[in-house]
C-alpha atoms as a PDB file:
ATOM      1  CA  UNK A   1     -70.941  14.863  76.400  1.00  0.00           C
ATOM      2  CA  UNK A   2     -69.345  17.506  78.699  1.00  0.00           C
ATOM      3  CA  UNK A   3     -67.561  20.910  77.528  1.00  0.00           C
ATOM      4  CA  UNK A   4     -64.083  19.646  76.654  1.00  0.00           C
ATOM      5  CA  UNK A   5     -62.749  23.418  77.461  1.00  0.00           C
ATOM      6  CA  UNK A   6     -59.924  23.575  80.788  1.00  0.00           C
ATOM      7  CA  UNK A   7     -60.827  26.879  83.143  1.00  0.00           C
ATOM      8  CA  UNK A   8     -59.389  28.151  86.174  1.00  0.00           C
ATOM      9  CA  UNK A   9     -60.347  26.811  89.094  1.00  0.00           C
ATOM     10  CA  UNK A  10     -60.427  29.448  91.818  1.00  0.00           C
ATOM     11  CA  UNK A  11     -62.011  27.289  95.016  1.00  0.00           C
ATOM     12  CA  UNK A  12     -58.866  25.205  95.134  1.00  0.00           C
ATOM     13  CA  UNK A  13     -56.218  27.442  94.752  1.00  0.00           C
ATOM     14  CA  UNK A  14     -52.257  26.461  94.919  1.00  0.00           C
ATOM     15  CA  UNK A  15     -50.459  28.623  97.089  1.00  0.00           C
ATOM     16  CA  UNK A  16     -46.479  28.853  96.781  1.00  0.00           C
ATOM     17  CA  UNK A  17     -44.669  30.148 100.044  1.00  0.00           C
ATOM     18  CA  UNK A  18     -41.747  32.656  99.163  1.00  0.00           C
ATOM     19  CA  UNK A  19     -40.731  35.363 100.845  1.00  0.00           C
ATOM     20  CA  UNK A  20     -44.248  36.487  99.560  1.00  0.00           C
ATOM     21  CA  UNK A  21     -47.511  34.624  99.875  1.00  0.00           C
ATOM     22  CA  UNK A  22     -48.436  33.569  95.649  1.00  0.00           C
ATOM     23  CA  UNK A  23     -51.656  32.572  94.969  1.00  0.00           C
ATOM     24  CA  UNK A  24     -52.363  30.752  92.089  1.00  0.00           C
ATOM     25  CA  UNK A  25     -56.011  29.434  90.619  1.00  0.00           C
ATOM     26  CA  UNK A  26     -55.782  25.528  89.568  1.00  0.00           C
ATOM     27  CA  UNK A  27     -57.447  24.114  86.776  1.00  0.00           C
ATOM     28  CA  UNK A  28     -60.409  21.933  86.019  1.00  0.00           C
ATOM     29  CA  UNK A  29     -63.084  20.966  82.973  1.00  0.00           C
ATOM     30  CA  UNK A  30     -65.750  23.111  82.403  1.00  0.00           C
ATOM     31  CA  UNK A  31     -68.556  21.381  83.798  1.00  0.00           C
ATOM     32  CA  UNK A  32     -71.332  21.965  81.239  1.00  0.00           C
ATOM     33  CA  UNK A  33     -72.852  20.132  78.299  1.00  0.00           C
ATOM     34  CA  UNK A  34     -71.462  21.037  74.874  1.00  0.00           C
ATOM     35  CA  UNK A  35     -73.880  22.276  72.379  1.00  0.00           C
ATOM     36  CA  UNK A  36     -71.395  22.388  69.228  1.00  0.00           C
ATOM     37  CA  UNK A  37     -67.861  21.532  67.912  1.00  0.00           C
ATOM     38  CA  UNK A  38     -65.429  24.254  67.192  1.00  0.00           C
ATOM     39  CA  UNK A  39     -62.696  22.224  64.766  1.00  0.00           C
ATOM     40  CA  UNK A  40     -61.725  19.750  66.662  1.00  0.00           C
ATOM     41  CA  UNK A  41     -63.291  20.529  70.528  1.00  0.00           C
ATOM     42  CA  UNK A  42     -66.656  20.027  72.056  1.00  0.00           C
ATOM     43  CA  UNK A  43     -67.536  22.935  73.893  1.00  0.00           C
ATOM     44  CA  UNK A  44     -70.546  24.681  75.618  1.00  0.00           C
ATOM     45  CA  UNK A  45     -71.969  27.649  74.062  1.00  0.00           C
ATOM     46  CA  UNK A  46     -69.964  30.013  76.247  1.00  0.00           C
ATOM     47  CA  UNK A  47     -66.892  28.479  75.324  1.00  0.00           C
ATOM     48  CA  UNK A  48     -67.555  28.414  71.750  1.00  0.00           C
ATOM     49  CA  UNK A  49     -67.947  31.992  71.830  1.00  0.00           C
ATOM     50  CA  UNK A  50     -64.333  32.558  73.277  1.00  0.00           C
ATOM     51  CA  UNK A  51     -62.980  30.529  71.202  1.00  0.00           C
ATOM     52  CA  UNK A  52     -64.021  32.225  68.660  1.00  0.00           C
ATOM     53  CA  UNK A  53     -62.647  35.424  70.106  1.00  0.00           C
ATOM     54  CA  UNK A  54     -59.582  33.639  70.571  1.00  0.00           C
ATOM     55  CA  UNK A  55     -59.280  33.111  74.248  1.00  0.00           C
ATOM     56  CA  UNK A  56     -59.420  29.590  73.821  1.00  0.00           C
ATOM     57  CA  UNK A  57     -55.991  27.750  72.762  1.00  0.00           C
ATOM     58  CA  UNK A  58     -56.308  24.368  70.654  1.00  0.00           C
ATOM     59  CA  UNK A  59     -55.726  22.101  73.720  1.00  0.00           C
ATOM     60  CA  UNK A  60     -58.896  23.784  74.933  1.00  0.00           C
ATOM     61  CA  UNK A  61     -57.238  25.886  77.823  1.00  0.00           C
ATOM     62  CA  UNK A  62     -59.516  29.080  78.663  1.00  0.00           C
ATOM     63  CA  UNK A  63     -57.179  32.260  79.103  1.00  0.00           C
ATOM     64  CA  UNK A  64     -56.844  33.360  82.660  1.00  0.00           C
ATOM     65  CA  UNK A  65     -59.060  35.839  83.507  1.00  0.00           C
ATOM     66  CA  UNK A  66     -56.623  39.093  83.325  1.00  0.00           C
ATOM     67  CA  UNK A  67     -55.555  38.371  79.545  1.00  0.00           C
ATOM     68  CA  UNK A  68     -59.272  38.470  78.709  1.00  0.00           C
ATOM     69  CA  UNK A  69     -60.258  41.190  80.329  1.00  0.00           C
ATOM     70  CA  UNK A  70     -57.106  43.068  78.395  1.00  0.00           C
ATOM     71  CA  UNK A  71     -58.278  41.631  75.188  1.00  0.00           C
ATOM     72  CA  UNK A  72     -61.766  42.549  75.275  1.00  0.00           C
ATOM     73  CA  UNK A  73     -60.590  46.201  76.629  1.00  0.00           C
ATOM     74  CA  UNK A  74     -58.005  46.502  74.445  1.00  0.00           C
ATOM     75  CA  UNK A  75     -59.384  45.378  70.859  1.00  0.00           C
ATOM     76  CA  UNK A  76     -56.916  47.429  68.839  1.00  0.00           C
ATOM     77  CA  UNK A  77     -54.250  45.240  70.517  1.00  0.00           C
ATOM     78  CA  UNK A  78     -55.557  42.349  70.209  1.00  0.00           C
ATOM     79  CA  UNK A  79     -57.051  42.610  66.396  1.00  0.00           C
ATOM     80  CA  UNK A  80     -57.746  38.055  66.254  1.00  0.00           C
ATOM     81  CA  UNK A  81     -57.482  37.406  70.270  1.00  0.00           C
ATOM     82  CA  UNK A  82     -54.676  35.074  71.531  1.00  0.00           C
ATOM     83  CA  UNK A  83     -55.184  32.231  69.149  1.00  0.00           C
ATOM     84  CA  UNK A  84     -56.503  32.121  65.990  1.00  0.00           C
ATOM     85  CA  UNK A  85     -56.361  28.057  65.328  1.00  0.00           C
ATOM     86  CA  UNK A  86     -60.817  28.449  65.818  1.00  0.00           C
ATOM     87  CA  UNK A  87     -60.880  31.658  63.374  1.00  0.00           C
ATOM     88  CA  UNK A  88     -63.373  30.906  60.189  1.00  0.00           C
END
């Protein structure tokens, strides 16, 4: 069975024209085998770990990759993460 977690995909980007060029990342499964079950998910061992950090939400959608890197920076801040539905 495959990681059940959702992460940004950043080789097929969406890209919004504006009066400013956006770039956006899309989104796509995590393409590794899961190695345990955090509640409800199956996720790799990776993803397990974030969840349990609380980067992972309970639809299994990874944080993008700047609210990460300000929660692991910023631990104060962030005392449980962004979600705390995986917390034990």
């Amino acid at each position: 069975m495959l990681c059940q977690a959702i992460v940004e995909d950043w080789e097929h980007l969406s890209y919004f024209a504006g009066p400013q060029r956006i770039t956006c990342p899309g989104h796509k499964p995590c393409s590794r085998e899961a190695k345990g079950v955090v509640k409800h998910l199956h996720l790799c061992t990776t993803h397990i770990r974030m969840a349990r950090e609380g980067l992972v939400d309970a639809r299994g959608h990874v944080a993008p990759k700047s609210m990460i890197r300000d929660v692991r920076r910023y631990p104060k801040k962030f005392p449980r993460g962004l979600y705390t539905w995986a917390a034990s």
